[in-house]
Every structure is written in C-alpha cells, then in structure tokens.
PDB file of N, CA and C in Angstrom:
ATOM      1  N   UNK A   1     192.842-128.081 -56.026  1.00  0.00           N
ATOM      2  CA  UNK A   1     192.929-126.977 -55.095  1.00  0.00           C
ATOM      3  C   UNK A   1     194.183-126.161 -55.419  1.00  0.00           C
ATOM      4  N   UNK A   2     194.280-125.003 -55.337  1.00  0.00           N
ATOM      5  CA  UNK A   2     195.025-123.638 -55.981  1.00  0.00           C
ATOM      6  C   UNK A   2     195.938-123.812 -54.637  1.00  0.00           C
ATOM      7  N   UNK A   3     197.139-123.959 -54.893  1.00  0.00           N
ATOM      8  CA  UNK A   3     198.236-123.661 -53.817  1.00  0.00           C
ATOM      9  C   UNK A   3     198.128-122.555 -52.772  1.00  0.00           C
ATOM     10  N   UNK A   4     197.691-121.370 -53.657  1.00  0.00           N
ATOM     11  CA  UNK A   4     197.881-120.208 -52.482  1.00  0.00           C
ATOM     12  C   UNK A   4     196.230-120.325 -51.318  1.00  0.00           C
ATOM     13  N   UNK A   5     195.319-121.337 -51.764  1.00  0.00           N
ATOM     14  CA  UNK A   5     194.275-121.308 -50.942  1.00  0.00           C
ATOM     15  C   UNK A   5     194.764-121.982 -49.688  1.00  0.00           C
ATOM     16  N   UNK A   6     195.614-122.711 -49.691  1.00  0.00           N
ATOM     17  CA  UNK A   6     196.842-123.508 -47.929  1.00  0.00           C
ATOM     18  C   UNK A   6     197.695-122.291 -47.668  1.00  0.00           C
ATOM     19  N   UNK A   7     198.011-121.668 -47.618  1.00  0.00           N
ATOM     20  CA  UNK A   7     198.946-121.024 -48.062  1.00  0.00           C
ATOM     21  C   UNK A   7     198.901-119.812 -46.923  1.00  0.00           C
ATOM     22  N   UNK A   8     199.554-119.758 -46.038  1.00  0.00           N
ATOM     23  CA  UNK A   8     199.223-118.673 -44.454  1.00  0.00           C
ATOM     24  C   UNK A   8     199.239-117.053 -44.810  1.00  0.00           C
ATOM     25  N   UNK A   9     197.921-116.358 -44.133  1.00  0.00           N
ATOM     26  CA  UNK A   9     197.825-115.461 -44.458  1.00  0.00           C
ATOM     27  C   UNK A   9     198.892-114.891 -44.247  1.00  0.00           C
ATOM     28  N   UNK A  10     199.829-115.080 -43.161  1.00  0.00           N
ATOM     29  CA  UNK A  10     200.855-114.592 -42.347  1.00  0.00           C
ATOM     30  C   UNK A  10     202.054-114.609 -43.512  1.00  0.00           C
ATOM     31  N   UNK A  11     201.881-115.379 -43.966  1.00  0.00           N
ATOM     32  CA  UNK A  11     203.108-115.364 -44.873  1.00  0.00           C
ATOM     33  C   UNK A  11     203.190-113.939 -46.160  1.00  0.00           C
ATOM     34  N   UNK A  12     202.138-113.775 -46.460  1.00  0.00           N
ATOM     35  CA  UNK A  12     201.734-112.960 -47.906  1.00  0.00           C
ATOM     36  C   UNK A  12     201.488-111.166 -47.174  1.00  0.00           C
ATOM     37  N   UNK A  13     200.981-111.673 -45.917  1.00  0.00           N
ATOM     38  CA  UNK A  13     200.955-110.135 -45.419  1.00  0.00           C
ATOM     39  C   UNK A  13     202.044-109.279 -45.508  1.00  0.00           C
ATOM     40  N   UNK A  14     203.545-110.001 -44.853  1.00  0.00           N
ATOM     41  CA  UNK A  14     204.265-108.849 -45.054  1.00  0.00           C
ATOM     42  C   UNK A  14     205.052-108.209 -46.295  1.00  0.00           C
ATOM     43  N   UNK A  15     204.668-108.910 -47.663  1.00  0.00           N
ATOM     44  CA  UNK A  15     204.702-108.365 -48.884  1.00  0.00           C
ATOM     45  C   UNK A  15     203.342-107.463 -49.284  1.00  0.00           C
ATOM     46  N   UNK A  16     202.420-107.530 -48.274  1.00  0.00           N
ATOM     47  CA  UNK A  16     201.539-106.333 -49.232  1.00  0.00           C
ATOM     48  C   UNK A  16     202.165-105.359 -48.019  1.00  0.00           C
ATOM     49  N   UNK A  17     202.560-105.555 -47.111  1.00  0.00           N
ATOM     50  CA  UNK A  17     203.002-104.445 -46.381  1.00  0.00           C
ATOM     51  C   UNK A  17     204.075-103.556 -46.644  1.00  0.00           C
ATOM     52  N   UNK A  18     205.297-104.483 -47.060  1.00  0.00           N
ATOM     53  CA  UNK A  18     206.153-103.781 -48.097  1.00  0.00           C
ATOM     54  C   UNK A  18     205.512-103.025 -49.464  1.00  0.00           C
ATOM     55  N   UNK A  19     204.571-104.256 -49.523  1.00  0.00           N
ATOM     56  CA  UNK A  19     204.201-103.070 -51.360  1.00  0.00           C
ATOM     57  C   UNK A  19     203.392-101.731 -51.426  1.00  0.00           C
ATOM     58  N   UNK A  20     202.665-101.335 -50.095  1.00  0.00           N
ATOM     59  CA  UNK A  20     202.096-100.158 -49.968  1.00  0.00           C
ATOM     60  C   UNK A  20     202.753 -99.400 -49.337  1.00  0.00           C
ATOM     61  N   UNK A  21     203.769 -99.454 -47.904  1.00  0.00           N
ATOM     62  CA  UNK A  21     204.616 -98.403 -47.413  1.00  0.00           C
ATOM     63  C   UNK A  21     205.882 -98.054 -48.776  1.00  0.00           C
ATOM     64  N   UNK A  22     206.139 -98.886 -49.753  1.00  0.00           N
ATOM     65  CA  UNK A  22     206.751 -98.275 -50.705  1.00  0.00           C
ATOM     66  C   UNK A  22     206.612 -97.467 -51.657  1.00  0.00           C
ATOM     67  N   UNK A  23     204.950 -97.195 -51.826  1.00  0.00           N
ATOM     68  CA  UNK A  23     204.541 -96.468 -52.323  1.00  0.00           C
ATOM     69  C   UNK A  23     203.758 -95.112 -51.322  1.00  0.00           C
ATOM     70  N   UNK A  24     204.961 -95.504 -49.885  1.00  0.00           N
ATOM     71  CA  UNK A  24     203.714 -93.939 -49.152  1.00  0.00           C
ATOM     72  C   UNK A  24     202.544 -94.500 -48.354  1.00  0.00           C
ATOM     73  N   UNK A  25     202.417 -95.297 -48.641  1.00  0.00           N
ATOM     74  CA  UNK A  25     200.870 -95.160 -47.716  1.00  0.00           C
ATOM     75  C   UNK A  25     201.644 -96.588 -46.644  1.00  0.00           C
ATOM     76  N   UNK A  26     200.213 -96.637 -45.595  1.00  0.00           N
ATOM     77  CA  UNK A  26     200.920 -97.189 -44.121  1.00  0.00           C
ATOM     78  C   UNK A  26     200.019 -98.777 -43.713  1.00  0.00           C
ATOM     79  N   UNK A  27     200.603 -99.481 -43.469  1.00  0.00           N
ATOM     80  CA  UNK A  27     200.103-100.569 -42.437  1.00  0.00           C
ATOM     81  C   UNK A  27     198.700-100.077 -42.135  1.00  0.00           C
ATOM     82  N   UNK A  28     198.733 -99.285 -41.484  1.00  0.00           N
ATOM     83  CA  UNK A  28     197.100 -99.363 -40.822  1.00  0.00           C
ATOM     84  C   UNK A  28     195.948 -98.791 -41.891  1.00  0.00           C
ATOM     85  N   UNK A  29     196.264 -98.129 -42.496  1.00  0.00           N
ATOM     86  CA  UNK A  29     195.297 -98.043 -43.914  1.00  0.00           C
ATOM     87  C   UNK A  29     195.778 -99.621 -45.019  1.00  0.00           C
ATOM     88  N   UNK A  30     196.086-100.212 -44.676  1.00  0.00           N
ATOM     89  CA  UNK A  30     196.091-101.534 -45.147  1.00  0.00           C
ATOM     90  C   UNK A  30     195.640-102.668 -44.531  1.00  0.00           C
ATOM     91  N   UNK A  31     195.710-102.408 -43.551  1.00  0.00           N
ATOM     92  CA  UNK A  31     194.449-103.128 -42.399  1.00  0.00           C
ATOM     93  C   UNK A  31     193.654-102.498 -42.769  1.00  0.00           C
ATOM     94  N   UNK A  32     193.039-101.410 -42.524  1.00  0.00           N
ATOM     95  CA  UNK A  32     191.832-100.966 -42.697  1.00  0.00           C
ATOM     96  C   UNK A  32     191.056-101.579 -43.924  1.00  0.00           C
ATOM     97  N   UNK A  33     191.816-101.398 -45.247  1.00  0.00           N
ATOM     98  CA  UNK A  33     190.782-102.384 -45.901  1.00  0.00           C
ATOM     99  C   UNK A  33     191.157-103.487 -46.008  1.00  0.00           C
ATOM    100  N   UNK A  34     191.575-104.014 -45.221  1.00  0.00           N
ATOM    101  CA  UNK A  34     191.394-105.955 -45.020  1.00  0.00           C
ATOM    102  C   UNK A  34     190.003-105.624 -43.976  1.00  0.00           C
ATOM    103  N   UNK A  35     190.306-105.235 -43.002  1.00  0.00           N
ATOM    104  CA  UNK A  35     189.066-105.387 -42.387  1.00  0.00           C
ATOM    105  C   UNK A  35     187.679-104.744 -42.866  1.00  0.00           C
ATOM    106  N   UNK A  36     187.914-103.688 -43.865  1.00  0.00           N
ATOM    107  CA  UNK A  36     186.665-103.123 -44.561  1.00  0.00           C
ATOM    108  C   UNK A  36     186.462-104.730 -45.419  1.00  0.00           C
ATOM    109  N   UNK A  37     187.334-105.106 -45.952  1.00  0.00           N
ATOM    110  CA  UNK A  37     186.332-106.738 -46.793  1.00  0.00           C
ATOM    111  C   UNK A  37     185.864-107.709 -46.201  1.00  0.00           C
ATOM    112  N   UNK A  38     186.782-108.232 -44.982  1.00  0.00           N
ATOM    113  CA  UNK A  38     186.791-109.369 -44.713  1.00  0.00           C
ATOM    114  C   UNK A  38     185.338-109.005 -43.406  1.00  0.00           C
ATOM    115  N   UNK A  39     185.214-107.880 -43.127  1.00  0.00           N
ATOM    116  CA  UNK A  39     184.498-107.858 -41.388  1.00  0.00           C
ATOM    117  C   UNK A  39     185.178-107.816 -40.329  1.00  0.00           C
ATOM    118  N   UNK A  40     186.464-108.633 -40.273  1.00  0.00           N
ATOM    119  CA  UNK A  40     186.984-108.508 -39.060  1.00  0.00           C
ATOM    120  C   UNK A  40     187.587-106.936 -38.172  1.00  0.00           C
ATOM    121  N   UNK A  41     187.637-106.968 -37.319  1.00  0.00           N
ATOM    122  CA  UNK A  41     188.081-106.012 -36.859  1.00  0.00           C
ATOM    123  C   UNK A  41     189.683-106.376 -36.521  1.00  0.00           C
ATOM    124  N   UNK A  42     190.472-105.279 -36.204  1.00  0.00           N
ATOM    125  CA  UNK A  42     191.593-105.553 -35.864  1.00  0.00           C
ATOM    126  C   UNK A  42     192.563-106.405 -34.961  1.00  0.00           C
ATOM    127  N   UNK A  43     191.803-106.439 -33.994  1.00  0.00           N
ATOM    128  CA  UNK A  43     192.340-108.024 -32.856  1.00  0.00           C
ATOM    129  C   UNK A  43     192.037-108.937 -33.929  1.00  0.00           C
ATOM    130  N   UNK A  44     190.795-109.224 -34.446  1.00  0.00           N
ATOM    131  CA  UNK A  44     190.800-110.902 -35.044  1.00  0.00           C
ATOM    132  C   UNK A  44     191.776-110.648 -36.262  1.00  0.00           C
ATOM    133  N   UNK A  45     191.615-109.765 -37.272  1.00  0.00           N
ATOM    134  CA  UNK A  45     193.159-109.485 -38.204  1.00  0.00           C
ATOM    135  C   UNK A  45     194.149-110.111 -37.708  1.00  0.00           C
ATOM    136  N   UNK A  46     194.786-109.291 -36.613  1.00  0.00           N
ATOM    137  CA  UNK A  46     195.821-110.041 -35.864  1.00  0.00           C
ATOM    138  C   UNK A  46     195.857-111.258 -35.150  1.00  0.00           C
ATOM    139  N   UNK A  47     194.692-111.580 -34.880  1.00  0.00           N
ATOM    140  CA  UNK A  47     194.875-113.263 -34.308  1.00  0.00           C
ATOM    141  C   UNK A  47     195.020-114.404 -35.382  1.00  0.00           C
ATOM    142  N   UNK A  48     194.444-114.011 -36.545  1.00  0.00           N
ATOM    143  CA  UNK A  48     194.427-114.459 -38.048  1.00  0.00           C
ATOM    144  C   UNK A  48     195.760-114.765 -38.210  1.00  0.00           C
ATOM    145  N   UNK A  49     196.331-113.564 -38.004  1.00  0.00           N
ATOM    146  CA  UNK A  49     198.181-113.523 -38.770  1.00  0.00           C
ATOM    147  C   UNK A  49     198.859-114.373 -37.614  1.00  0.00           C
ATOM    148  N   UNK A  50     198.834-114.292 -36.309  1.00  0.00           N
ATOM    149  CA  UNK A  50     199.396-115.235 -35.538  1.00  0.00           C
ATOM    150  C   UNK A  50     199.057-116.829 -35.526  1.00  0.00           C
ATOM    151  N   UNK A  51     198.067-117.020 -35.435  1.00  0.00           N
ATOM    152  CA  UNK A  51     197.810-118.405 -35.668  1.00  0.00           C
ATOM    153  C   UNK A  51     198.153-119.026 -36.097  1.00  0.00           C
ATOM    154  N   UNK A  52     198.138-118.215 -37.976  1.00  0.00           N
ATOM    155  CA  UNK A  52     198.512-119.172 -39.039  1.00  0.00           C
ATOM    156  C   UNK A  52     197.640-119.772 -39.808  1.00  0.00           C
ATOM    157  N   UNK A  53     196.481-118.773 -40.006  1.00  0.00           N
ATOM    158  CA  UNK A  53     195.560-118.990 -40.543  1.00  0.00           C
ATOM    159  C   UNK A  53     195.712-118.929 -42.594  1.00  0.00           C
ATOM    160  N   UNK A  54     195.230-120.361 -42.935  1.00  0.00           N
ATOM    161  CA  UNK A  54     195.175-120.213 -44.410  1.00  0.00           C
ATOM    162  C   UNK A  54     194.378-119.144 -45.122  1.00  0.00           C
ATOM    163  N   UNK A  55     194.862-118.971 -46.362  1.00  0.00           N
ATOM    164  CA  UNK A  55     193.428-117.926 -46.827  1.00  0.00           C
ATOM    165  C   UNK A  55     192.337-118.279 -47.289  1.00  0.00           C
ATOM    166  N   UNK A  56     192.308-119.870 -47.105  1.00  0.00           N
ATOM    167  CA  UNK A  56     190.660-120.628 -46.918  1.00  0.00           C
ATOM    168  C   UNK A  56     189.760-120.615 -45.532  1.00  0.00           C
ATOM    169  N   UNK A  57     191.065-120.444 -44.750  1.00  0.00           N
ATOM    170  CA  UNK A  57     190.424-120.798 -43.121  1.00  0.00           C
ATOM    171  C   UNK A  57     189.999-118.981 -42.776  1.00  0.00           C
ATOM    172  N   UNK A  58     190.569-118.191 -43.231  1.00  0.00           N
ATOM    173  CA  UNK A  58     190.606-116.909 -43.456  1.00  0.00           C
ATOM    174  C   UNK A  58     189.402-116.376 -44.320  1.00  0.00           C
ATOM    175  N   UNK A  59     189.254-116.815 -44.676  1.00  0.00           N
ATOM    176  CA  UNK A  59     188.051-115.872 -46.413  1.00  0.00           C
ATOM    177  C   UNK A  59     186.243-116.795 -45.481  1.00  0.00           C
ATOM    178  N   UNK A  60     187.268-118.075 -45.020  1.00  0.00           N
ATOM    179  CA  UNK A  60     185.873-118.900 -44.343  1.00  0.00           C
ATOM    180  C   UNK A  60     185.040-118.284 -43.211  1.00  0.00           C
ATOM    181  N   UNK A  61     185.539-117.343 -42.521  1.00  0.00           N
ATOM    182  CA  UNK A  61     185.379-116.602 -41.096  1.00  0.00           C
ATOM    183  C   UNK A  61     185.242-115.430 -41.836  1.00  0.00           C
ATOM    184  N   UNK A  62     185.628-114.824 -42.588  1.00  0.00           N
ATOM    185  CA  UNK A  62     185.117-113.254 -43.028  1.00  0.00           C
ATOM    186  C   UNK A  62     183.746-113.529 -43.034  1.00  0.00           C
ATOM    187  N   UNK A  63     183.282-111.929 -42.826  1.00  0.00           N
ATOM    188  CA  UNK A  63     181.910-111.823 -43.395  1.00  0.00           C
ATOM    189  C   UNK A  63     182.065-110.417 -44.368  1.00  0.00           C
ATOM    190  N   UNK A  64     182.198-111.204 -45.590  1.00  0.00           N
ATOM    191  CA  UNK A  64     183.048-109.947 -46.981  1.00  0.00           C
ATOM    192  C   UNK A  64     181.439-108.992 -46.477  1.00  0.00           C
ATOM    193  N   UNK A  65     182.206-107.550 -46.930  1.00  0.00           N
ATOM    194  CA  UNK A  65     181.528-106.449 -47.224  1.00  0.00           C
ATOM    195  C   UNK A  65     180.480-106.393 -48.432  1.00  0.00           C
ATOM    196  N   UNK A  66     179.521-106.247 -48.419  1.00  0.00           N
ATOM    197  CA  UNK A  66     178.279-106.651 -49.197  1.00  0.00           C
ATOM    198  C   UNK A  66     178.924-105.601 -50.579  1.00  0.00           C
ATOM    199  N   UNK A  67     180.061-104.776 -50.282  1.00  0.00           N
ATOM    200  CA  UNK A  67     180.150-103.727 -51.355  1.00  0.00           C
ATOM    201  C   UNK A  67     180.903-104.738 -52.068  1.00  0.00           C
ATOM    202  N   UNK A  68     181.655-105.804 -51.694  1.00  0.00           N
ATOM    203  CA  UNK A  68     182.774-106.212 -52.474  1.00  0.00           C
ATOM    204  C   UNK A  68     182.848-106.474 -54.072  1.00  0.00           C
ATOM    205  N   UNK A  69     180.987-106.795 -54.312  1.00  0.00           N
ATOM    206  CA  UNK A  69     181.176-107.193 -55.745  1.00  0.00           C
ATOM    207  C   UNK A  69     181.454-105.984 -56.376  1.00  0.00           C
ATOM    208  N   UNK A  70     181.516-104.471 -55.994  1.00  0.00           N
ATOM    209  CA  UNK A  70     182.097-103.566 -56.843  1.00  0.00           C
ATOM    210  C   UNK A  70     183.052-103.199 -57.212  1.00  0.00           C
ATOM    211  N   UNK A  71     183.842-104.537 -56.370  1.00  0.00           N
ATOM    212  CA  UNK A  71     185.556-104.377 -56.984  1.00  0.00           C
ATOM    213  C   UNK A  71     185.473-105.141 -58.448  1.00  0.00           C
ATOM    214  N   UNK A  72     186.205-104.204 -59.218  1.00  0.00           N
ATOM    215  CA  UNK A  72     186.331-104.276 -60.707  1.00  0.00           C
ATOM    216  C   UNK A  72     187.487-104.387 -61.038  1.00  0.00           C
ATOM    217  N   UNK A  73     188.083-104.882 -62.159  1.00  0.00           N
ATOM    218  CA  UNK A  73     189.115-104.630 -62.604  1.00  0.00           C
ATOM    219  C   UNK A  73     190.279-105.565 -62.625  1.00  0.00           C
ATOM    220  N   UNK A  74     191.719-105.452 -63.573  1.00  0.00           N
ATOM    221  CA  UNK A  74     192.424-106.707 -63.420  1.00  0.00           C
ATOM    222  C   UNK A  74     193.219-106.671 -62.316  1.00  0.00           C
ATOM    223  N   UNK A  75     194.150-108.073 -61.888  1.00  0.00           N
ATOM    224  CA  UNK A  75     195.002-108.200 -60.988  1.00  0.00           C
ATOM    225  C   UNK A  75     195.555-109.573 -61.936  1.00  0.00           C
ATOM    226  N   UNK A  76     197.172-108.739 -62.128  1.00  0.00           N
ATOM    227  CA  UNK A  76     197.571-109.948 -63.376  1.00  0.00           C
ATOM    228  C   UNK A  76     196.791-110.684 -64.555  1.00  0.00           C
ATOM    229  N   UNK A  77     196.457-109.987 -65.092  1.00  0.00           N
ATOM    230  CA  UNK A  77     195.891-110.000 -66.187  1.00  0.00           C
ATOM    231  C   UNK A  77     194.423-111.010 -65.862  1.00  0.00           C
ATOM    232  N   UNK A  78     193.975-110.825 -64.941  1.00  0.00           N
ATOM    233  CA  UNK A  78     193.026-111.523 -64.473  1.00  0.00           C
ATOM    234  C   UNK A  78     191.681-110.767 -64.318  1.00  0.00           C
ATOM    235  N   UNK A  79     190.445-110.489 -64.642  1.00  0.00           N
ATOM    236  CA  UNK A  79     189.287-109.523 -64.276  1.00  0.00           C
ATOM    237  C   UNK A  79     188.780-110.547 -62.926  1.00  0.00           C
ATOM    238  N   UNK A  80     188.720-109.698 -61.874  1.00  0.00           N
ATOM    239  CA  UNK A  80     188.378-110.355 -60.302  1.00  0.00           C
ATOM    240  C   UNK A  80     186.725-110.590 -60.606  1.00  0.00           C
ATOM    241  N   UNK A  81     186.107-109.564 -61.310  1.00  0.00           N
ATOM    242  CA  UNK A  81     184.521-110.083 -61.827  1.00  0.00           C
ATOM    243  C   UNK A  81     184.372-111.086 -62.276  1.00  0.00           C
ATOM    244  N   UNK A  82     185.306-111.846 -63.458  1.00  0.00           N
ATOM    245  CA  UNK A  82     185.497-112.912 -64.398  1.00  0.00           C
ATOM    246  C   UNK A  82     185.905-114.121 -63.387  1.00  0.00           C
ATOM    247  N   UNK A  83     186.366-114.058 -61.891  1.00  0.00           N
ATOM    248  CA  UNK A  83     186.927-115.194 -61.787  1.00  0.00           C
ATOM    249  C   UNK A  83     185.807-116.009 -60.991  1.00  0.00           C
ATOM    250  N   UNK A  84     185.818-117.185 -61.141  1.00  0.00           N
ATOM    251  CA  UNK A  84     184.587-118.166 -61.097  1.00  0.00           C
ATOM    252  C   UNK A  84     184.186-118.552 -59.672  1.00  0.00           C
ATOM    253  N   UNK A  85     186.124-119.329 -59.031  1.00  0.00           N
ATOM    254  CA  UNK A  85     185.878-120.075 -57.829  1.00  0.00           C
ATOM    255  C   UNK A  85     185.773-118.658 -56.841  1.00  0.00           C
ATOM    256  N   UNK A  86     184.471-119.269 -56.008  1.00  0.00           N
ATOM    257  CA  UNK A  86     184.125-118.198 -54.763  1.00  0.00           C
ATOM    258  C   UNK A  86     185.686-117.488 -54.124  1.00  0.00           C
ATOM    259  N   UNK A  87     186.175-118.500 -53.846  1.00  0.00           N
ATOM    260  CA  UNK A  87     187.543-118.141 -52.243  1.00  0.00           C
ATOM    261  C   UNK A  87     188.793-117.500 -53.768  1.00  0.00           C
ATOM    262  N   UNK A  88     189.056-118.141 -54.214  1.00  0.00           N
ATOM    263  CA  UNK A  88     189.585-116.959 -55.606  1.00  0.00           C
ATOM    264  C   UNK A  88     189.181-115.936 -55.460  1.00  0.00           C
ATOM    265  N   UNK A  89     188.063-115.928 -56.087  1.00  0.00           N
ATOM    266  CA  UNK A  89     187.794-114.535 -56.485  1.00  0.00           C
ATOM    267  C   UNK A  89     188.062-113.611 -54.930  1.00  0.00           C
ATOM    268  N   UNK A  90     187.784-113.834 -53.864  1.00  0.00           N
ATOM    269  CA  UNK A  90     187.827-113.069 -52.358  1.00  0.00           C
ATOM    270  C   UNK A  90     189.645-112.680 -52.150  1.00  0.00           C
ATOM    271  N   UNK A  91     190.370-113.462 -52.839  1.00  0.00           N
ATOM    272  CA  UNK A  91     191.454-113.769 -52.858  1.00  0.00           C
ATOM    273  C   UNK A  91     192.148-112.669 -53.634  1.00  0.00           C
ATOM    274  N   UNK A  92     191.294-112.511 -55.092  1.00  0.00           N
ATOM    275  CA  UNK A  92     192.021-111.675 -56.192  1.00  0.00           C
ATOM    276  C   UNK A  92     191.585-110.217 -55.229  1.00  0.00           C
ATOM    277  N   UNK A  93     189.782-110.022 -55.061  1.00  0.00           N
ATOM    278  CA  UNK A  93     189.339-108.730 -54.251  1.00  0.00           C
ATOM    279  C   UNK A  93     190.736-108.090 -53.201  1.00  0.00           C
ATOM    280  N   UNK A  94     191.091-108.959 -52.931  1.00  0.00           N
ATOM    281  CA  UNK A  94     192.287-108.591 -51.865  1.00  0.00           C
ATOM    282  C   UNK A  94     193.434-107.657 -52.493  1.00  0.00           C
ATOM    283  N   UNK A  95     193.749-108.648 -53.486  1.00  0.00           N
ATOM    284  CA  UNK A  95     195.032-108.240 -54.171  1.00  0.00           C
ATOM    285  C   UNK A  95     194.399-107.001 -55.096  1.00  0.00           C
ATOM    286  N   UNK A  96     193.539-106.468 -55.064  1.00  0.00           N
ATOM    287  CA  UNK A  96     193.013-105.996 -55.942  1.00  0.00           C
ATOM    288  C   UNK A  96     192.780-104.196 -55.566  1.00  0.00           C
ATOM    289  N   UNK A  97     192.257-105.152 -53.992  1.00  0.00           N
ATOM    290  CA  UNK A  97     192.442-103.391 -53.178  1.00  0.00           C
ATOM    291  C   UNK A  97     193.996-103.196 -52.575  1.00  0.00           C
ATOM    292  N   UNK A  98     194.564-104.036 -52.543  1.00  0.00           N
ATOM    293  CA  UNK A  98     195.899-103.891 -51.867  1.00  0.00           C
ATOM    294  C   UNK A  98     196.652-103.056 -53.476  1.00  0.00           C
ATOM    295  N   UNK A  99     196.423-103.142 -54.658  1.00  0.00           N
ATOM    296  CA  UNK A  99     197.227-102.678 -55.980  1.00  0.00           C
ATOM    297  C   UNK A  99     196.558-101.529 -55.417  1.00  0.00           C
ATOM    298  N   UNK A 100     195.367-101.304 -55.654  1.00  0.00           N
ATOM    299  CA  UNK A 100     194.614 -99.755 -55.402  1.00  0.00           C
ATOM    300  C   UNK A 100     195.288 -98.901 -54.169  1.00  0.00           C
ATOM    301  N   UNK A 101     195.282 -99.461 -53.464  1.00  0.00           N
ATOM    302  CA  UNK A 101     195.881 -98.536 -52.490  1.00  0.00           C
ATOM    303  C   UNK A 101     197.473 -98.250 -52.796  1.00  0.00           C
ATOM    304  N   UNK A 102     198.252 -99.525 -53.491  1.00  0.00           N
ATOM    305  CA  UNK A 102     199.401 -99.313 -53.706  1.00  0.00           C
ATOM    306  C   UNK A 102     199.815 -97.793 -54.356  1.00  0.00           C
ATOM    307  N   UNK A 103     199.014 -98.149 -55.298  1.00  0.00           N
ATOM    308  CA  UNK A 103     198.991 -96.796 -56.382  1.00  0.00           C
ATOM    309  C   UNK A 103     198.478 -95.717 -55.832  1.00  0.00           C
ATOM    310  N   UNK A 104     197.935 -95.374 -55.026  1.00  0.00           N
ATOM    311  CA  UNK A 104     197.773 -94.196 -54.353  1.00  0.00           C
ATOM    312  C   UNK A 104     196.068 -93.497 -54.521  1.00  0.00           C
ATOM    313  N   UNK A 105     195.235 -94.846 -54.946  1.00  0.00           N
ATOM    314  CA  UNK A 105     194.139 -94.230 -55.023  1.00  0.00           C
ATOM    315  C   UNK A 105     193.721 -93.918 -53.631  1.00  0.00           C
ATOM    316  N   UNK A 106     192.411 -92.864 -53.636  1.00  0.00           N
ATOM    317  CA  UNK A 106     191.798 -92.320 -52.352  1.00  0.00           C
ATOM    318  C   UNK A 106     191.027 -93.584 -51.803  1.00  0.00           C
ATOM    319  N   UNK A 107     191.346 -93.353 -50.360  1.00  0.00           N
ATOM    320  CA  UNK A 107     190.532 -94.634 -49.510  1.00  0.00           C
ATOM    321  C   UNK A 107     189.075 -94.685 -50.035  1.00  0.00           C
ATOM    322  N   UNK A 108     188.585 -93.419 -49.790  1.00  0.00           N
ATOM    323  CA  UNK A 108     186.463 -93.566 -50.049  1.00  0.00           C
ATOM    324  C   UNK A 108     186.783 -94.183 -51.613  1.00  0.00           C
ATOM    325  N   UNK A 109     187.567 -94.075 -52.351  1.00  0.00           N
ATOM    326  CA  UNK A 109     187.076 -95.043 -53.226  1.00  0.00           C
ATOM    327  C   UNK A 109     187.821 -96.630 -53.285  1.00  0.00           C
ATOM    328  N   UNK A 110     188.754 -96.595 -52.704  1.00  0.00           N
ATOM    329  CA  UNK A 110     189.180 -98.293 -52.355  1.00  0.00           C
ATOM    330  C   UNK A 110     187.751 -98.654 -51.734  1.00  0.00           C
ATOM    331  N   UNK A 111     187.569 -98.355 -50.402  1.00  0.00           N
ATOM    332  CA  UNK A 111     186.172 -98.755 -49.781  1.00  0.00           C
ATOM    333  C   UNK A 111     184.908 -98.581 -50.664  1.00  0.00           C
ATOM    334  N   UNK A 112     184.980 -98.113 -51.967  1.00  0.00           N
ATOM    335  CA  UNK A 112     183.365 -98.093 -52.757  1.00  0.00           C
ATOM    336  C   UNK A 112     182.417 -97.247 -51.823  1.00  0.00           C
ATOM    337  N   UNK A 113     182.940 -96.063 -51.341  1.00  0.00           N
ATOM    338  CA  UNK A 113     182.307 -94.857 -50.812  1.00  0.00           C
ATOM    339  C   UNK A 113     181.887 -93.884 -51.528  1.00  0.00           C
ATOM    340  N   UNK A 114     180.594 -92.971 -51.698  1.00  0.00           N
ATOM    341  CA  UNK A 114     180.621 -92.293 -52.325  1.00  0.00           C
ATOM    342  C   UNK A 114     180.592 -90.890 -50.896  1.00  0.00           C
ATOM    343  N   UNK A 115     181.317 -89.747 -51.783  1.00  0.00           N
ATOM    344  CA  UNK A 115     181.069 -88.748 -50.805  1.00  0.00           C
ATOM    345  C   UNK A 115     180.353 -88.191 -51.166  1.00  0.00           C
ATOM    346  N   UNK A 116     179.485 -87.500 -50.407  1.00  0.00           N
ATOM    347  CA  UNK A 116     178.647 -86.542 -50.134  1.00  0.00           C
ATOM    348  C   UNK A 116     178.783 -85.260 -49.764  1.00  0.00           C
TER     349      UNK A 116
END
C-alpha cells in the first residue's frame, strides 16, 4: 500500500491551495474541481477535510465524474492514463487538475467542457 493512500486529505489540501492562489486563481475554483471529480458537493468537501478523511476513505465515497477518464497527461513524469492501481490513478486525476488549473488553464477545459 502507497503511503499517500493513509495519508489525510486535510493534510495535502492546503498545499494545492497555496499552489493555485500563487498562481492567481482562488480556493473556490479549486473546490470546484474537487467537487466536479469526486461528486461531492461542498459541505461534504468540507466535512472530508475536518474529519480527517484518508484519500482512500475519500476517493471510496466519491462518485468520480464519468468525464474523468479524459484527464490526460503527465503529473511527475507519470501519464495518469498509464497508471494501473484504481485509487492512484483518482489520486494522480487530482493532482493533475490541480497542475491545470495551477497554470492557468480555462475551467470548461479543466472540467472536459466543450463550449458551444
């Protein structure tokens, strides 16, 4: 078992929170796509982070976004398509939209929206 699968969501949140308000963008468009993957809405987000919920006990209660397998691409030299174990791979998807947003891509395409 992979260390960061025990490992409290609470703890890792407030480094993606630092890593996107440093690049400009805000907390609540960083919730927003946690809860665009995971399903939850924002109270359970936050009851998640208080508790002390692992990101096994966490990824176990999502109901991921049926779009998720269209997240592509690396996260540390890693392809999130390529990675095998289920709760991994939900794990890398994370880190994956959290880089995307870091960098300043547009939300409709973090979320795998097309506009119309």
């Amino acid at each position: 078992m992979h260390r960061i699968f025990t490992t409290r969501v609470a703890d890792v949140y407030p480094h993606y929170v630092t890593k996107v308000e440093r690049k400009g963008r805000t907390k609540e468009e960083l919730d927003g796509v946690i809860t665009w993957l995971t399903g939850f809405d924002e109270a359970t987000l936050q009851a998640h982070l208080e508790a002390g919920t692992t990101f096994e006990e966490f990824f176990a209660e999502a109901r991921m976004n049926p779009n998720a397998s269209l997240i592509t691409g690396s996260v540390c030299g890693v392809r999130v398509q390529d990675v095998e174990d289920p709760l991994m791979q939900k794990i890398r998807y994370l880190d994956k939209l959290v880089d995307e947003l870091a960098k300043g891509k547009a939300m409709v395409k973090i979320l795998r929206r097309h506009v119309i």
